[in-house]
C-alpha atoms as a PDB file:
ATOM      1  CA  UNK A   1       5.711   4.482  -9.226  1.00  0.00           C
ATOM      2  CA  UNK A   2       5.214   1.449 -11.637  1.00  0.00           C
ATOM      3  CA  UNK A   3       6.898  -1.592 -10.889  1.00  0.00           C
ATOM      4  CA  UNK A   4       5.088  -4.472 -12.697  1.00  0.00           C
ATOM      5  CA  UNK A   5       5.056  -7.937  -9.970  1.00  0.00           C
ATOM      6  CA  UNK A   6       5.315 -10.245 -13.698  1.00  0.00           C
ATOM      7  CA  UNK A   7       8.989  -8.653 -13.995  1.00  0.00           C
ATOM      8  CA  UNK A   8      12.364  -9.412 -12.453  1.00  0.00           C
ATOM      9  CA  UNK A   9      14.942  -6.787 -11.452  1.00  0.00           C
ATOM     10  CA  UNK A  10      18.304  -6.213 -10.955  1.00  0.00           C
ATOM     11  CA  UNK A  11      20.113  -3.788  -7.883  1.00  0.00           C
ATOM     12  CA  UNK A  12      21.249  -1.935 -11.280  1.00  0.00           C
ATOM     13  CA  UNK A  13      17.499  -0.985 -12.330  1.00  0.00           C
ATOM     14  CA  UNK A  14      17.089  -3.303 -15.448  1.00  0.00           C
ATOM     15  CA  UNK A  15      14.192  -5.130 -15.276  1.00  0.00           C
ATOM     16  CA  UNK A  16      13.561  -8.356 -17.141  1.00  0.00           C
ATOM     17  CA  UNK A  17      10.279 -10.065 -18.822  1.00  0.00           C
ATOM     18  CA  UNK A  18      11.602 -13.856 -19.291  1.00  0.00           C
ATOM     19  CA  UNK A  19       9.510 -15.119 -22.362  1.00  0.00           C
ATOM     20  CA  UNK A  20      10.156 -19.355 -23.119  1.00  0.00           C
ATOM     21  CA  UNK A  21      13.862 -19.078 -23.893  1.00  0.00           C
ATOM     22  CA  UNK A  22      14.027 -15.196 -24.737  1.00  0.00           C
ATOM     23  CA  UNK A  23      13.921 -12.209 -22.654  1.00  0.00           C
ATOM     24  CA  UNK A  24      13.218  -8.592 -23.062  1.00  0.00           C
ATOM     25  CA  UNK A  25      15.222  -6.005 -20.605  1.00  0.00           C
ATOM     26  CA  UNK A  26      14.698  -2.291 -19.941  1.00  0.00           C
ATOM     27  CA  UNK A  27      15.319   0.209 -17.372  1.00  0.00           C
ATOM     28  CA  UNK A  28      12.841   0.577 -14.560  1.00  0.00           C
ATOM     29  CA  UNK A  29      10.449   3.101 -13.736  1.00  0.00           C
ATOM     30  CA  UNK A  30      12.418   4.674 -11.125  1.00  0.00           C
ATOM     31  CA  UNK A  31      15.952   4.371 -13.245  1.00  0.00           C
ATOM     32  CA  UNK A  32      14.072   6.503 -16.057  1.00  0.00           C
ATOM     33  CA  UNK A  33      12.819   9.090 -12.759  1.00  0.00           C
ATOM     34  CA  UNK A  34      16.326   9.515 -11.154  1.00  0.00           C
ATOM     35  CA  UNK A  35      17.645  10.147 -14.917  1.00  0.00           C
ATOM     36  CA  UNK A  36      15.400  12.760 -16.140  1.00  0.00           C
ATOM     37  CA  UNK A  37      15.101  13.307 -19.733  1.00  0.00           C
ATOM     38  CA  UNK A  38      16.251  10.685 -21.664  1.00  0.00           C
ATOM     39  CA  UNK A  39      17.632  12.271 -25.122  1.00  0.00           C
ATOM     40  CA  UNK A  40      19.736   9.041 -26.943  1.00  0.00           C
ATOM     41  CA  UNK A  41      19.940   5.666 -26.372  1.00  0.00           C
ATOM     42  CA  UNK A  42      23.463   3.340 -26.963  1.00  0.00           C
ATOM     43  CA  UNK A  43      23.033   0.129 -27.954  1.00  0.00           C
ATOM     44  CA  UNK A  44      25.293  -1.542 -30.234  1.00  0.00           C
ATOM     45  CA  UNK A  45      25.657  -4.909 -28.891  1.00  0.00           C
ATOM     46  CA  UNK A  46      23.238  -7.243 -31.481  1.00  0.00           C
ATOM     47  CA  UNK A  47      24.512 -10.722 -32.232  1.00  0.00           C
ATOM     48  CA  UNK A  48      27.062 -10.511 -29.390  1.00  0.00           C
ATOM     49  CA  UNK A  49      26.984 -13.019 -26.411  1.00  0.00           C
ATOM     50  CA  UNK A  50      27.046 -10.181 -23.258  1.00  0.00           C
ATOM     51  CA  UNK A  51      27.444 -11.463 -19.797  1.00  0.00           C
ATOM     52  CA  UNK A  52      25.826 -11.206 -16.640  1.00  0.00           C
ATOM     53  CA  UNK A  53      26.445  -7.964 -15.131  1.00  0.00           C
ATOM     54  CA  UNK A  54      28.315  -6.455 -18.192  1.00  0.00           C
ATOM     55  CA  UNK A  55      27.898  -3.393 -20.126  1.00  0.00           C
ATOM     56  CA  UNK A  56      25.325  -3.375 -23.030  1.00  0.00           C
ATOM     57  CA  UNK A  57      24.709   0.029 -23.814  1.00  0.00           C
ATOM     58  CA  UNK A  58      24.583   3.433 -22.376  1.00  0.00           C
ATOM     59  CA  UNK A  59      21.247   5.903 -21.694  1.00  0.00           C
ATOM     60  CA  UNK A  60      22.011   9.446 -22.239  1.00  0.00           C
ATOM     61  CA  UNK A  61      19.871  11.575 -20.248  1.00  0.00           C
ATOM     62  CA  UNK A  62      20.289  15.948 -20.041  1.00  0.00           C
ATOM     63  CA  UNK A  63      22.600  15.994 -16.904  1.00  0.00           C
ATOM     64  CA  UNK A  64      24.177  12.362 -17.365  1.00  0.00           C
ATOM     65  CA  UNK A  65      25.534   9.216 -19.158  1.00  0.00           C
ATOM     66  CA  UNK A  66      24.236   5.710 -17.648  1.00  0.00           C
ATOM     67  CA  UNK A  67      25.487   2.137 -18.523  1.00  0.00           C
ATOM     68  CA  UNK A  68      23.223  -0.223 -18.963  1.00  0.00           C
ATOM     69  CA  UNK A  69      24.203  -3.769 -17.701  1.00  0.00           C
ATOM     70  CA  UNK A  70      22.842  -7.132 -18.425  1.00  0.00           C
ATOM     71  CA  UNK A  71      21.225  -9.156 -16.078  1.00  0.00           C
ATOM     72  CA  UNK A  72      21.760 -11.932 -16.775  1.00  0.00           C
ATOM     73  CA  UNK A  73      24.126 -13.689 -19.704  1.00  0.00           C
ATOM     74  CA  UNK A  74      22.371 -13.995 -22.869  1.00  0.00           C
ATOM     75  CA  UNK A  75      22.922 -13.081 -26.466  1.00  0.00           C
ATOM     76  CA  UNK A  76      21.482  -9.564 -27.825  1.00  0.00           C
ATOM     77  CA  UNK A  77      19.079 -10.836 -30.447  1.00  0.00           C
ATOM     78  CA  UNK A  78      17.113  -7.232 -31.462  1.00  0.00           C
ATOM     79  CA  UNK A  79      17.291  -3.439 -30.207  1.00  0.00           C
ATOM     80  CA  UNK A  80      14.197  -1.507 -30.004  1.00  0.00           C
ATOM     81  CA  UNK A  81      14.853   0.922 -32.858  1.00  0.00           C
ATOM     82  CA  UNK A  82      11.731   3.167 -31.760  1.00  0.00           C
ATOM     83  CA  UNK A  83      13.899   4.456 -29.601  1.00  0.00           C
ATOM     84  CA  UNK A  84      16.695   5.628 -32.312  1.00  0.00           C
ATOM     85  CA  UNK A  85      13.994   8.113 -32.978  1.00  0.00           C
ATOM     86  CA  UNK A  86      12.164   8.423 -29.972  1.00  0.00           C
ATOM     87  CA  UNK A  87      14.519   8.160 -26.420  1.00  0.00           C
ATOM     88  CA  UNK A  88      11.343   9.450 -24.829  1.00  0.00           C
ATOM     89  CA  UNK A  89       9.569   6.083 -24.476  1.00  0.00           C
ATOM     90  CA  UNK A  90      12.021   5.089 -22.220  1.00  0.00           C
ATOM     91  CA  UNK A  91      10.371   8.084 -20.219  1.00  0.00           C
ATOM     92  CA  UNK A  92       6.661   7.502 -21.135  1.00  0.00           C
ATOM     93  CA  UNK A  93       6.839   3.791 -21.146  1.00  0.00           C
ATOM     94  CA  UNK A  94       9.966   2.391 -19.271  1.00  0.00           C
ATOM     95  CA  UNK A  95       7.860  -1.397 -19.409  1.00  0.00           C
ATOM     96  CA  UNK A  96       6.473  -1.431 -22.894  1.00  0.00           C
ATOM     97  CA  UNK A  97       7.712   1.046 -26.013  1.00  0.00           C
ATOM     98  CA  UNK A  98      10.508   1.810 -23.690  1.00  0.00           C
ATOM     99  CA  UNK A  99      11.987  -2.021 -23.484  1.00  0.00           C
ATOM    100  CA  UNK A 100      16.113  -1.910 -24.785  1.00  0.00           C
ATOM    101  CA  UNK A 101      17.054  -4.965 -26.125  1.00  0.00           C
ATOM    102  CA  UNK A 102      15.750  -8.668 -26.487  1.00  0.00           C
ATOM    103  CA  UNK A 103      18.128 -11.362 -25.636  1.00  0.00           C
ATOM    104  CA  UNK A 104      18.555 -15.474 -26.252  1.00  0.00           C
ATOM    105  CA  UNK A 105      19.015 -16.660 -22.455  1.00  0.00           C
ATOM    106  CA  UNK A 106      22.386 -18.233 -21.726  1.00  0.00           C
ATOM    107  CA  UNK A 107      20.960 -20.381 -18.663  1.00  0.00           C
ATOM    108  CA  UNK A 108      17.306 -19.552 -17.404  1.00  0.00           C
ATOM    109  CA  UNK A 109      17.980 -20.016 -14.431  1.00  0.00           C
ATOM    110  CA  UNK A 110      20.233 -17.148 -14.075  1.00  0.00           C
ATOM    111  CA  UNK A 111      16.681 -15.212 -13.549  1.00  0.00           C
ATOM    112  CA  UNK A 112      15.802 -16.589 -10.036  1.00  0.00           C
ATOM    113  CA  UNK A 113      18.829 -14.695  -8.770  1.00  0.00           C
ATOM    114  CA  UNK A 114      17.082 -11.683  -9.751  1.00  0.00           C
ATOM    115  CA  UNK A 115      14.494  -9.265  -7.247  1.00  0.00           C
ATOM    116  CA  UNK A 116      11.400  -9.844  -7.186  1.00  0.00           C
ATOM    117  CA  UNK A 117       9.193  -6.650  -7.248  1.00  0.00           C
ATOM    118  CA  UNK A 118       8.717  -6.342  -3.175  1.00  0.00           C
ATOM    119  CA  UNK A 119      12.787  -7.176  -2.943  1.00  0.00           C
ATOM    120  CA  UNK A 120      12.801  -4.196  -5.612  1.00  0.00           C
ATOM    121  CA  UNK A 121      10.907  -2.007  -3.963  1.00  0.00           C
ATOM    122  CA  UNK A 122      12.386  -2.573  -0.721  1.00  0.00           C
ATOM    123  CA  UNK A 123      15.732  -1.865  -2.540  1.00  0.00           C
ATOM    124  CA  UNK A 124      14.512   1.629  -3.211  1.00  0.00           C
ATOM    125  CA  UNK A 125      12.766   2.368   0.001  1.00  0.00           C
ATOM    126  CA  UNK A 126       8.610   1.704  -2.289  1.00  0.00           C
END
């Protein structure tokens, strides 16, 4: 199981790559495992301010629907649109062609309240 120690996590299984005043968010490796599949991706929340532990979007895997909530509060600035054609990254690459959305941070600091990788992967027993 991947789970990159550059990234931030939430108990949710979004993890978050803060970049200057931007951030990109996905699901993790183990959130795209417990899902299966992955056949359509949800997200129609660009230009909207979304807050911390809200909604975003939705994964739709074979056996199940899964929100997808936000981290922390930012504004959605771009949706990965591979995935309009190709839900499978989020499979093949949860961390890179897989990433969901890229967001303006509300407050930065918002991400130290976030797991680290070892809290992560103590939260699913890694």
């Amino acid at each position: 199981m991947n789970i990159p120690t550059d990234l931030k996590y939430t108990k949710d299984h979004e993890w978050i790559k803060v970049e200057g005043n931007e951030a990109t968010i996905g699901i993790t490796d183990f959130a795209q495992g417990e899902l299966g599949d992955i056949v359509y991706v949800d997200i129609s929340t660009v230009g909207q301010e979304v807050s911390e532990h809200s909604v975003f979007g939705t994964v739709e895997a074979v056996k199940t629907v899964s929100d997808l909530f936000m981290p922390v509060s930012g504004k959605v600035l771009e949706v990965n649109k591979v995935l309009d054609g190709s839900p499978e990254k989020v499979n093949a690459d949860p961390y890179g062609e897989g990433w969901m959305v890229k967001i303006e941070l509300k407050n930065a600091g918002d991400v130290n309240k976030l797991l680290s990788a070892d809290e992560y992967k103590a939260l699913i027993g890694k």
